[in-house]
Protein backbone atom coordinates (compact mmCIF):
# COMPACT_ATOMS: atom_id res chain seq x y z
CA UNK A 1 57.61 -56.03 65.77
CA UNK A 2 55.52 -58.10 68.10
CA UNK A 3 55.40 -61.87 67.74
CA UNK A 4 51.75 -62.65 66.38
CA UNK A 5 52.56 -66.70 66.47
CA UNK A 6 52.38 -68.10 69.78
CA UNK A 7 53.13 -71.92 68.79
CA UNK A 8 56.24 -70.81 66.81
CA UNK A 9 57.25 -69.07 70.23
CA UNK A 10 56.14 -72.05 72.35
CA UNK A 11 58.16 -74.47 70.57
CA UNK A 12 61.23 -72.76 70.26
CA UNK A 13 61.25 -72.01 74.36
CA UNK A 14 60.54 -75.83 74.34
CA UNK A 15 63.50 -76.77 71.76
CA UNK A 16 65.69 -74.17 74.15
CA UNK A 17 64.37 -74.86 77.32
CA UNK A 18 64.34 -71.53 77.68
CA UNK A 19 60.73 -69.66 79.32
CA UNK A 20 58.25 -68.50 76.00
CA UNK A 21 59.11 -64.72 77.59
CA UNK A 22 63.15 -65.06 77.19
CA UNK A 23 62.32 -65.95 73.67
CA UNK A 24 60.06 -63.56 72.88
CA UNK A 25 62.29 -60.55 74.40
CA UNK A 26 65.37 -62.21 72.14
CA UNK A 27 62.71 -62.08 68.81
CA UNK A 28 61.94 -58.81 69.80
CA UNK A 29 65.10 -57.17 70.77
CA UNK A 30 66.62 -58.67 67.17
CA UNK A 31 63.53 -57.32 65.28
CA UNK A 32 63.98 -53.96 66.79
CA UNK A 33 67.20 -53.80 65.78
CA UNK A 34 66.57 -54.60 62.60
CA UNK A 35 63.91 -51.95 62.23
CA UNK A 36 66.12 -49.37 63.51
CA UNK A 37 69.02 -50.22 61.41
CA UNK A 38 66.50 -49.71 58.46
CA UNK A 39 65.37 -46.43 59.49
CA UNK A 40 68.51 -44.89 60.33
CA UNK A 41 69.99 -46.13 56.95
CA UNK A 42 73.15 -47.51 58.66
CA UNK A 43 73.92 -49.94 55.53
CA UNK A 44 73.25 -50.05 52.12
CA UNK A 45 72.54 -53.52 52.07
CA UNK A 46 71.05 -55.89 54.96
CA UNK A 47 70.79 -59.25 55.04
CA UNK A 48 67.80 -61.31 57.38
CA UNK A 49 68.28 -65.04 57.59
CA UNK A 50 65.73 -67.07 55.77
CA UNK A 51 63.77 -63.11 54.55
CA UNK A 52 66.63 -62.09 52.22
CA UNK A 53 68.42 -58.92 51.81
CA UNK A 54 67.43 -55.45 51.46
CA UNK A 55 68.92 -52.81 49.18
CA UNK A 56 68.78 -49.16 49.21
CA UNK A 57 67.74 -48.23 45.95
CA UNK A 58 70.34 -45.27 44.38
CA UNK A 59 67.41 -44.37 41.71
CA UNK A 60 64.90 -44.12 44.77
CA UNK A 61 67.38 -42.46 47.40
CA UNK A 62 68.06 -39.75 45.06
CA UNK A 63 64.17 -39.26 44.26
CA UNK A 64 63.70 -38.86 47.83
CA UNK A 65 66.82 -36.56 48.08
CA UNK A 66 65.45 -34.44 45.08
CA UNK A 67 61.85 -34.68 46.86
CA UNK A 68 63.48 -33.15 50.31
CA UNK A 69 65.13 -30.15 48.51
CA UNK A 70 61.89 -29.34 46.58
CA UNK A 71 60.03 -29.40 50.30
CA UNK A 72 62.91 -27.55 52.11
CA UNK A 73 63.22 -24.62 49.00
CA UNK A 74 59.64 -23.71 49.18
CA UNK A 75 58.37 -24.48 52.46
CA UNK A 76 58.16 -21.15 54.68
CA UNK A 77 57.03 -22.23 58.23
CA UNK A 78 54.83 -20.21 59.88
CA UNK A 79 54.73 -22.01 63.21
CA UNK A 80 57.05 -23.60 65.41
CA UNK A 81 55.90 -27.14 64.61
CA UNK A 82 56.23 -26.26 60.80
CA UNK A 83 59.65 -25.15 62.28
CA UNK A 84 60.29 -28.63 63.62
CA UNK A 85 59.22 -30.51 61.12
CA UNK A 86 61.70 -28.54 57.92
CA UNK A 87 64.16 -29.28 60.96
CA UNK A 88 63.50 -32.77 60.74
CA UNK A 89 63.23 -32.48 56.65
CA UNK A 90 66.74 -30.78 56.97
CA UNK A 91 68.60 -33.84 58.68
CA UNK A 92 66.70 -36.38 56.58
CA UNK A 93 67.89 -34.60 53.52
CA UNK A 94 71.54 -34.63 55.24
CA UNK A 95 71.81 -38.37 55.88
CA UNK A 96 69.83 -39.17 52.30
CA UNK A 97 73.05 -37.83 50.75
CA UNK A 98 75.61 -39.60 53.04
CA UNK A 99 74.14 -42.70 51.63
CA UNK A 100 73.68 -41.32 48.31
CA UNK A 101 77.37 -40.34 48.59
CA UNK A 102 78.43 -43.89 49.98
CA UNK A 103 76.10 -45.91 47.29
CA UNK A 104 78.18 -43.90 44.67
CA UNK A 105 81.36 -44.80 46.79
CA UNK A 106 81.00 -48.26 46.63
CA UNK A 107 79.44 -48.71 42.96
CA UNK A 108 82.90 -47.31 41.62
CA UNK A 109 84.80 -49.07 44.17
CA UNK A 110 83.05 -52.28 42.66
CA UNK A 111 83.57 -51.09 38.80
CA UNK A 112 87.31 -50.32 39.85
CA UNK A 113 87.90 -53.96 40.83
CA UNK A 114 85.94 -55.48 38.31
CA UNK A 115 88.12 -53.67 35.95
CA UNK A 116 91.52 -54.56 37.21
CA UNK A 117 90.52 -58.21 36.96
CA UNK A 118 89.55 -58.07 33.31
């Protein structure tokens, strides 16, 4: 994610006294981060400071699962990029369902405790 607003850049560096092109390595280094922790699906939940927090959706997770198999079932490449790509489809699917799994995980973790402490 590139930094589109220069005087928001400008007057943090000032604040800082740090040089405009520290800053905007730090805001894009943390941005990147964030963007690849999104992709890979590394949490189920993620939290930005003044944005808000992002869920993974179960219902939508297990769409996309259901989606994958369909794709991977019926597909036949024919080339080697078709090959590649129902590779790619293949570990997709596989990490979809290790957050499925861990969504599930912690749902009944959470209705275990909210159970003891009724």
């Amino acid at each position: 994610m590139l930094i589109k607003s220069n005087s928001l850049i400008s007057e943090t560096a000032k604040n800082l006294n740090l040089p405009e092109e520290l800053v905007i390595d730090v805001v894009n280094y943390y941005y990147s981060e964030l963007r690849n922790k999104m992709e890979n699906l590394e949490y189920n939940r993620i939290y930005v400071p003044k944005i808000g927090t992002f869920y993974i959706s179960e219902k939508k997770i297990k769409e996309s699962i259901e989606t994958l198999i369909h794709i991977i079932e019926t597909k036949k490449p024919e080339t080697f990029k078709e090959i590649g790509i129902l590779n790619d489809k293949n570990n997709m699917l596989f990490l979809q369902q290790e957050v499925y799994n861990r969504l599930i995980k912690d749902k009944e973790n959470y209705e275990s405790k909210k159970n003891m402490g009724s």
